[in-house]
C-alpha atoms as a PDB file:
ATOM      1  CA  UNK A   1      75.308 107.610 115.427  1.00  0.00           C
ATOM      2  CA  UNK A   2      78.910 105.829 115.539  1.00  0.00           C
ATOM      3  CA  UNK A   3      81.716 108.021 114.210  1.00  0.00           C
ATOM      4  CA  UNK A   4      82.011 107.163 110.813  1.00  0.00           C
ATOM      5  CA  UNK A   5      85.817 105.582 110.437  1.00  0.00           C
ATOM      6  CA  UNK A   6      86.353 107.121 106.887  1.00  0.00           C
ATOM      7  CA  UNK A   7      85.049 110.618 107.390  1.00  0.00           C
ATOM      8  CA  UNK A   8      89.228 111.835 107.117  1.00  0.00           C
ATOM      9  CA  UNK A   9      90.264 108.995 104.509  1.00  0.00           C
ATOM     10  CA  UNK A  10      87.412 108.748 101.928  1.00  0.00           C
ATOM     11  CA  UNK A  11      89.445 111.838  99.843  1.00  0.00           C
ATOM     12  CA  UNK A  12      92.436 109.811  99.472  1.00  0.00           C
ATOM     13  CA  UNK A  13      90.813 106.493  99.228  1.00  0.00           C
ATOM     14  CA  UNK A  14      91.313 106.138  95.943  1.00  0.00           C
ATOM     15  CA  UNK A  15      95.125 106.977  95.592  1.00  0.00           C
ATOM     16  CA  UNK A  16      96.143 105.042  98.566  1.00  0.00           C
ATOM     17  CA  UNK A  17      94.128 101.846  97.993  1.00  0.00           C
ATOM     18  CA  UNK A  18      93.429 101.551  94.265  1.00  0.00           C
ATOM     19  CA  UNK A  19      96.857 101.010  93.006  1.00  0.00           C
ATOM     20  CA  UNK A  20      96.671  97.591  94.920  1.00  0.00           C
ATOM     21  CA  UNK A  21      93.134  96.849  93.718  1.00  0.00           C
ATOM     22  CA  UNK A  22      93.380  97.736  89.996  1.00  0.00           C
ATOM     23  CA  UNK A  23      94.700  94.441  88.777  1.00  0.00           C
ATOM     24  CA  UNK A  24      92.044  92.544  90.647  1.00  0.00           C
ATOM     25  CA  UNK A  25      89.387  94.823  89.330  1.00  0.00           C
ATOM     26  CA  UNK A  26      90.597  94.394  86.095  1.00  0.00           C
ATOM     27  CA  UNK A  27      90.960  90.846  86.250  1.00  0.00           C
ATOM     28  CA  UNK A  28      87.182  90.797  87.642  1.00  0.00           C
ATOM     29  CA  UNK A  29      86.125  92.077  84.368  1.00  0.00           C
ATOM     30  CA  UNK A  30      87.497  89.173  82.060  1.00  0.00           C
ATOM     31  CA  UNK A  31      85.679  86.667  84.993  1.00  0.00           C
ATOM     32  CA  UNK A  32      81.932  88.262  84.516  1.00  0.00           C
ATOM     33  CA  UNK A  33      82.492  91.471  81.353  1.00  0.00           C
ATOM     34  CA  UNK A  34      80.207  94.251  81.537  1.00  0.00           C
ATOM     35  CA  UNK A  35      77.250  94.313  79.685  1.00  0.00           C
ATOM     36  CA  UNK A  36      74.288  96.257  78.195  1.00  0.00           C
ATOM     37  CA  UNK A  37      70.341  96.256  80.666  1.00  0.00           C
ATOM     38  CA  UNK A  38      71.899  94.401  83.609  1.00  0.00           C
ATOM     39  CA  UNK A  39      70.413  95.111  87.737  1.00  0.00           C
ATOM     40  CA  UNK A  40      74.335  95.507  89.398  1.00  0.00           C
ATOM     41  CA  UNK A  41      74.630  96.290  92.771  1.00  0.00           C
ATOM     42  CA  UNK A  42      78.238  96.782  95.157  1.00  0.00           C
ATOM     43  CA  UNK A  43      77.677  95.761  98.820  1.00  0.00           C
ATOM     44  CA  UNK A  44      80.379  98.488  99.951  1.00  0.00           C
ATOM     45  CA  UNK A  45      80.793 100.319  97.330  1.00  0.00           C
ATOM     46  CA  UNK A  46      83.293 102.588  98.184  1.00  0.00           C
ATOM     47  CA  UNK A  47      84.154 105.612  96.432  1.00  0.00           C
ATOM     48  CA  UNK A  48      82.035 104.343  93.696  1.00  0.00           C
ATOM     49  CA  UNK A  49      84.968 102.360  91.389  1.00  0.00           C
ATOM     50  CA  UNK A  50      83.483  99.295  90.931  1.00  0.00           C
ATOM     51  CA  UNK A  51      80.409 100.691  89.915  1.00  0.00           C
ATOM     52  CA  UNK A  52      82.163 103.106  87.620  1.00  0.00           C
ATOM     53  CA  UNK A  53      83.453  99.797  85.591  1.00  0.00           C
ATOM     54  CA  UNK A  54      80.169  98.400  85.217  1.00  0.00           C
ATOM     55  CA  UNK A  55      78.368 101.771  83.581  1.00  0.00           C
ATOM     56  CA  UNK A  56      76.853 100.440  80.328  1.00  0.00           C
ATOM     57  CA  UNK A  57      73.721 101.200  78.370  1.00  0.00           C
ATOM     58  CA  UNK A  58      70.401 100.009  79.740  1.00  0.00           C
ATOM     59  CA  UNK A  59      71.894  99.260  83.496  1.00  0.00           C
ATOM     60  CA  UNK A  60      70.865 100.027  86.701  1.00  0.00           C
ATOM     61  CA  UNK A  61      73.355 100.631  89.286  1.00  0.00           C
ATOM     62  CA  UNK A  62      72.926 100.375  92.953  1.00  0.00           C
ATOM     63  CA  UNK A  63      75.786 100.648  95.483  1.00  0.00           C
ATOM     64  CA  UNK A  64      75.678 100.825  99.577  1.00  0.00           C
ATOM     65  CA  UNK A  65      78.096 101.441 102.223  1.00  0.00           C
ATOM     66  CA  UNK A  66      77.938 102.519 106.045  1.00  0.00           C
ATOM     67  CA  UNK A  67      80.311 105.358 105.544  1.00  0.00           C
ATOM     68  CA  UNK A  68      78.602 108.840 104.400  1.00  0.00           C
ATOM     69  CA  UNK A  69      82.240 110.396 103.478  1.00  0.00           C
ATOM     70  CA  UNK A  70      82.630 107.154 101.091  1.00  0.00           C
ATOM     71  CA  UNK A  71      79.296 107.815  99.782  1.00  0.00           C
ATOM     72  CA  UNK A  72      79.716 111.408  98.945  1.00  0.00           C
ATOM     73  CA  UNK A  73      83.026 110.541  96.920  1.00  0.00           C
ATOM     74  CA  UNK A  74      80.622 107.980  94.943  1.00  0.00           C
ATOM     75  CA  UNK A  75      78.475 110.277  94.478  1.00  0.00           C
ATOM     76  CA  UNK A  76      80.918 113.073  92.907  1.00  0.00           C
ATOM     77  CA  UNK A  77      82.290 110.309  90.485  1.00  0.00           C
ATOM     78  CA  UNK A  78      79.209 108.520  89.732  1.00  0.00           C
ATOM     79  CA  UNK A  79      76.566 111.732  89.547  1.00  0.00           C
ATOM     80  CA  UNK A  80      73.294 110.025  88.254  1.00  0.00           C
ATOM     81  CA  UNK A  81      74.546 107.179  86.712  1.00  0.00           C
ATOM     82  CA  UNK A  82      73.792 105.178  90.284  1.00  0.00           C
ATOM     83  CA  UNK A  83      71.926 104.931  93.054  1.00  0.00           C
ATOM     84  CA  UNK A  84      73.799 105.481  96.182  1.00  0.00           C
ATOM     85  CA  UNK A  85      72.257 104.069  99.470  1.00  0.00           C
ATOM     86  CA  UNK A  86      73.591 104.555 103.581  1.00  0.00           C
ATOM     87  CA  UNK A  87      72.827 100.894 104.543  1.00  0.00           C
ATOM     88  CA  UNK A  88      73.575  98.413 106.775  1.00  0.00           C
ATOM     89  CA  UNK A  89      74.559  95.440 104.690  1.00  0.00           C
ATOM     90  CA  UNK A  90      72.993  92.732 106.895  1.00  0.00           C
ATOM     91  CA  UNK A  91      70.084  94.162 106.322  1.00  0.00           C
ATOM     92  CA  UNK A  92      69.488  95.126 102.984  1.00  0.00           C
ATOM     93  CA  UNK A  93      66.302  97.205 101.621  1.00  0.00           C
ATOM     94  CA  UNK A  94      65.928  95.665  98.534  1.00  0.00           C
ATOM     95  CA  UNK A  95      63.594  93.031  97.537  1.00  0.00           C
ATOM     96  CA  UNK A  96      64.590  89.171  96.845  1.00  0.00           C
ATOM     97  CA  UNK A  97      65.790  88.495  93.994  1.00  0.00           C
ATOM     98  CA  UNK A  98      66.216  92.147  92.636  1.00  0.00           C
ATOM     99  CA  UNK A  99      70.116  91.965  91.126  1.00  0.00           C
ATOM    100  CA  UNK A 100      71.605  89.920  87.693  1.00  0.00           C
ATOM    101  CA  UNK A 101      75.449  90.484  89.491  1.00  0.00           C
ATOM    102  CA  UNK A 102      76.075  91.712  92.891  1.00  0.00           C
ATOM    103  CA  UNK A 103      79.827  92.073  94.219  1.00  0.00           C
ATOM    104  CA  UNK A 104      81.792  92.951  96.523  1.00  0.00           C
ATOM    105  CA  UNK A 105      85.571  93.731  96.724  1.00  0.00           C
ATOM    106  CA  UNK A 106      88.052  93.544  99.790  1.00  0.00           C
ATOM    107  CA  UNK A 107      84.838  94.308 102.222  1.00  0.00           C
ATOM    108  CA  UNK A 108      83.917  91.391 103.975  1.00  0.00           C
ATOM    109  CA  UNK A 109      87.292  91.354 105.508  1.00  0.00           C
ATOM    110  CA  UNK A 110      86.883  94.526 107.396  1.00  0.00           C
ATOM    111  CA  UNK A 111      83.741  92.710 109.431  1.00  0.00           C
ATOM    112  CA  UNK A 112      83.205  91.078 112.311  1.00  0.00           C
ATOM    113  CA  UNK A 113      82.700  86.944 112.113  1.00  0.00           C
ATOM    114  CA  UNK A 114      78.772  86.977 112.640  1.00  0.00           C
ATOM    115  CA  UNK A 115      78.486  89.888 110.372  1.00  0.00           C
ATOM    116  CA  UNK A 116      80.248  88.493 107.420  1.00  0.00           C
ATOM    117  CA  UNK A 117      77.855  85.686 107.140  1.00  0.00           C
ATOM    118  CA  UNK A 118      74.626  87.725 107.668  1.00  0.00           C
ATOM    119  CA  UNK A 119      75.807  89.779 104.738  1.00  0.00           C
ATOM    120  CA  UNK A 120      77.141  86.742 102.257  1.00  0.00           C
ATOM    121  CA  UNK A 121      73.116  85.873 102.970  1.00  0.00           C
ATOM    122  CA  UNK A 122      71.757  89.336 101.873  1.00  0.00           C
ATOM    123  CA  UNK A 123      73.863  88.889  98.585  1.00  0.00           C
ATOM    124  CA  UNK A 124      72.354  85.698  98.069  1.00  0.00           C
ATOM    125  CA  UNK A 125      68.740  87.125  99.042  1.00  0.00           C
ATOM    126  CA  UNK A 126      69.185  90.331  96.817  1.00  0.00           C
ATOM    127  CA  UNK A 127      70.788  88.596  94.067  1.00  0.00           C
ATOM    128  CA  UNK A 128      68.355  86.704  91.061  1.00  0.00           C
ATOM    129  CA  UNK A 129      67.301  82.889  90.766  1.00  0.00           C
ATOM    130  CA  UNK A 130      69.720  82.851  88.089  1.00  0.00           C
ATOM    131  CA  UNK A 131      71.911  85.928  88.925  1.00  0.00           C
ATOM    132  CA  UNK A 132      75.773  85.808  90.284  1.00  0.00           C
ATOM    133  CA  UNK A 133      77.953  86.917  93.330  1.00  0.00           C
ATOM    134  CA  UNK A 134      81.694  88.197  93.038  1.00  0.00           C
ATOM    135  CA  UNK A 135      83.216  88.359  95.766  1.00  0.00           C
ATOM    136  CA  UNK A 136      87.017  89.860  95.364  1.00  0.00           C
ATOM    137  CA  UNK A 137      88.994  89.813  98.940  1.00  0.00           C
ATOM    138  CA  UNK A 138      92.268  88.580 100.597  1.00  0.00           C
ATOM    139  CA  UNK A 139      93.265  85.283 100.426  1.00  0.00           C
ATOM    140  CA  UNK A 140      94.804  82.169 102.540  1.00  0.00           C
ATOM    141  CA  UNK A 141      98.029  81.619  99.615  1.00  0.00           C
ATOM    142  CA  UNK A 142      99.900  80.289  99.532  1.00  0.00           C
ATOM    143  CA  UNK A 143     102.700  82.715  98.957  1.00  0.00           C
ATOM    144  CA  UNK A 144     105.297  81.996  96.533  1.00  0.00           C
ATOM    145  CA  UNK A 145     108.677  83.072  97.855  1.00  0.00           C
ATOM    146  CA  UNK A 146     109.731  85.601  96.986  1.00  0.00           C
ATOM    147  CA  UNK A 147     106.883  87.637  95.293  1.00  0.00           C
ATOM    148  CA  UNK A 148     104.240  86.418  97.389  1.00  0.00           C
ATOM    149  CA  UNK A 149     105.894  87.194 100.879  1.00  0.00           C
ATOM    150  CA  UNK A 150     106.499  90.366  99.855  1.00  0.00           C
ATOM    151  CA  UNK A 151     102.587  91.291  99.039  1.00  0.00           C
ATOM    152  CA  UNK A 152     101.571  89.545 102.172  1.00  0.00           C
ATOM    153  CA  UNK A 153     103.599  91.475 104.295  1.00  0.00           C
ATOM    154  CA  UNK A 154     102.569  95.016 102.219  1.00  0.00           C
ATOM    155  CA  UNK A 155      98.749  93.489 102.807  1.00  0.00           C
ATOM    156  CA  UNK A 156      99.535  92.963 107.079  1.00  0.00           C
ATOM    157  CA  UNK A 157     100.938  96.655 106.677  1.00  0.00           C
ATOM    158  CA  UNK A 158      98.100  98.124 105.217  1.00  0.00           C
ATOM    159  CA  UNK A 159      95.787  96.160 107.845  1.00  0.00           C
ATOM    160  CA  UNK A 160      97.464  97.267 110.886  1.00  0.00           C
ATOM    161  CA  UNK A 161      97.842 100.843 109.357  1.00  0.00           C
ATOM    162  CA  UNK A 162      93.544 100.521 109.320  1.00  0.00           C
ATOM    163  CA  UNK A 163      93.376 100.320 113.260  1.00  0.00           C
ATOM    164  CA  UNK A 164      93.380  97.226 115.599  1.00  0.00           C
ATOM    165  CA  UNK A 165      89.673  96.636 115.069  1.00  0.00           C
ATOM    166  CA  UNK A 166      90.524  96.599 111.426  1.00  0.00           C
ATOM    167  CA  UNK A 167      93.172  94.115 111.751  1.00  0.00           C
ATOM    168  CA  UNK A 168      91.378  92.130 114.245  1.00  0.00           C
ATOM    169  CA  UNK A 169      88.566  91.488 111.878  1.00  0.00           C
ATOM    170  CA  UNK A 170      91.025  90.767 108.792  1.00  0.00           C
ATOM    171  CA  UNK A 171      93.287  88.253 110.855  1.00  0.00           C
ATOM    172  CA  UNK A 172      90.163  86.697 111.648  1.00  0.00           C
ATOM    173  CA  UNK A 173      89.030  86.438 108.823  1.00  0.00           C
ATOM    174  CA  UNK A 174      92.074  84.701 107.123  1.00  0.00           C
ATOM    175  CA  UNK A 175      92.577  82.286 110.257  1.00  0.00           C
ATOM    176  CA  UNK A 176      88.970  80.878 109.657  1.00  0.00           C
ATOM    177  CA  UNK A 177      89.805  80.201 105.548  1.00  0.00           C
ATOM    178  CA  UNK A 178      88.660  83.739 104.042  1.00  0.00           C
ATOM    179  CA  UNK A 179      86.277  83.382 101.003  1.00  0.00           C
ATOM    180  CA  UNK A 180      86.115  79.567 100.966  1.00  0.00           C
ATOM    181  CA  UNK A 181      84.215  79.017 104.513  1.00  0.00           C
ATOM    182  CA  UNK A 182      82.076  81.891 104.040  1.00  0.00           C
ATOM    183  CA  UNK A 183      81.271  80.524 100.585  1.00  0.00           C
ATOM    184  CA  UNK A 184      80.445  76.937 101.866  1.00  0.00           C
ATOM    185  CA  UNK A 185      78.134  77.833 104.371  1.00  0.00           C
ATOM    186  CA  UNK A 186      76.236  79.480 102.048  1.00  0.00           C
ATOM    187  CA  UNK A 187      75.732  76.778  99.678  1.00  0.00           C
ATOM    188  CA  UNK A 188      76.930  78.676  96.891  1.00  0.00           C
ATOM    189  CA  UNK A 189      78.173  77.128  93.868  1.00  0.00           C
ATOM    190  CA  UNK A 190      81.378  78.284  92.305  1.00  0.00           C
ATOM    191  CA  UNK A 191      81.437  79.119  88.793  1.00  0.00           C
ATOM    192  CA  UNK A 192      84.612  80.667  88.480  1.00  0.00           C
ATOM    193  CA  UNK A 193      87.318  81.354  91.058  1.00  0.00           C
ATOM    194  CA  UNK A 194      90.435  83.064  90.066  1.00  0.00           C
ATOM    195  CA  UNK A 195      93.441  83.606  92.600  1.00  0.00           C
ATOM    196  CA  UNK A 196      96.352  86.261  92.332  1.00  0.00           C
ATOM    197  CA  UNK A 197     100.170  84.711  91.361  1.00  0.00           C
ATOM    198  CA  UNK A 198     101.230  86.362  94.656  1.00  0.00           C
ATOM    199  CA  UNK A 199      98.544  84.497  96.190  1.00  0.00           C
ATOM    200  CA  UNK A 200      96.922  86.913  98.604  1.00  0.00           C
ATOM    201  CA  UNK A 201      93.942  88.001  97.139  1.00  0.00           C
ATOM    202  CA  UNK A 202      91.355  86.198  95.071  1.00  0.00           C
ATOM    203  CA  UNK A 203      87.962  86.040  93.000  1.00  0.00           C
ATOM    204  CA  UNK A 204      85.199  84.200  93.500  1.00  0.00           C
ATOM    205  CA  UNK A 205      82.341  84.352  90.977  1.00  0.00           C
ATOM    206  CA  UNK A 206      79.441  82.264  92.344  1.00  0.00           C
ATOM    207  CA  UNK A 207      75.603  80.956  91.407  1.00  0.00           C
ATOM    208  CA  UNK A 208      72.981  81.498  94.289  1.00  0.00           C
END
């Protein structure tokens, strides 16, 4: 089995990263608000926080990740409220058209090129005929001097910090246009796209 790369760094996860991510989350909420009976399901869930936000009556929570030490934190701050799957994300269990939202925040900039697109698909696959994508990740800017420079260069910190494969992946990802390739080869439609005043991370909401 390969070494999972979060077994030492799922416990702090949340105090390390989620400062940065809060305001994104947040503004993720006003873009598609939680509501009452909905299928939602996190394509690398994490430690469980976007899935946390989404906890209403009537829904049915699904989250997967490859990491079992990100998993377990889930499960501690989730309990029964979701179902918590080990899964390869190109390669989803789950039937088509199973999910009314599925999202995904700052994940598909951690992959490798070919992956990100076979997992984009399995969102699209998973998600309903009339359901929606989010997709929340980095973005290309631009960067307005002087705020902007500044978060971009916190954002290249926090990459390198991740390991070289890690920052491989995310300067790859940024060099070939982030969200908005990935989007247009999957012929999704955007319904809502909302990008950060610093300019380096975004939100994509999207019909399949």
């Amino acid at each position: 089995m390969k070494k999972d790369p979060y077994a030492f760094f799922a416990k702090v996860y949340d105090q390390l990263a989620e400062p940065a991510a809060k305001r994104l989350r947040k503004a993720g909420l006003s873009i598609f608000p939680p509501q009452e009976n909905l299928s939602i399901l996190d394509v690398g869930c994490g430690t469980g926080t976007q899935l946390a936000l989404y906890h209403r009556p009537g829904c049915e929570l699904f989250g997967i990740d490859f990491s079992p030490a990100m998993l377990t934190e889930a499960q501690r701050k989730l309990g029964s409220t979701a179902v918590l799957r080990l899964e390869d994300a190109s390669h989803m269990s789950f039937a088509n058209g199973t999910f009314d939202l599925v999202t995904m925040v700052l994940a598909l900039h951690e992959m490798p090129t070919d992956m990100r697109s076979a997992v984009l698909r399995e969102c699209k696959r998973v998600a309903k005929p009339d359901g929606r994508v989010m997709l929340m990740d980095y973005h290309i800017g631009p960067y307005p001097f002087p705020i902007g420079w500044v978060w971009k260069s916190i954002v290249t910190l926090m990459e390198i910090g991740a390991g070289r494969e890690h920052y491989t992946n995310y300067r790859d990802f940024i060099s070939r246009r982030g969200l908005e390739t990935l989007i247009a080869e999957q012929h999704l439609t955007v319904v809502n796209r909302y990008v950060r005043e610093t300019g380096v991370a975004a939100i994509y909401l999207l019909k399949v």
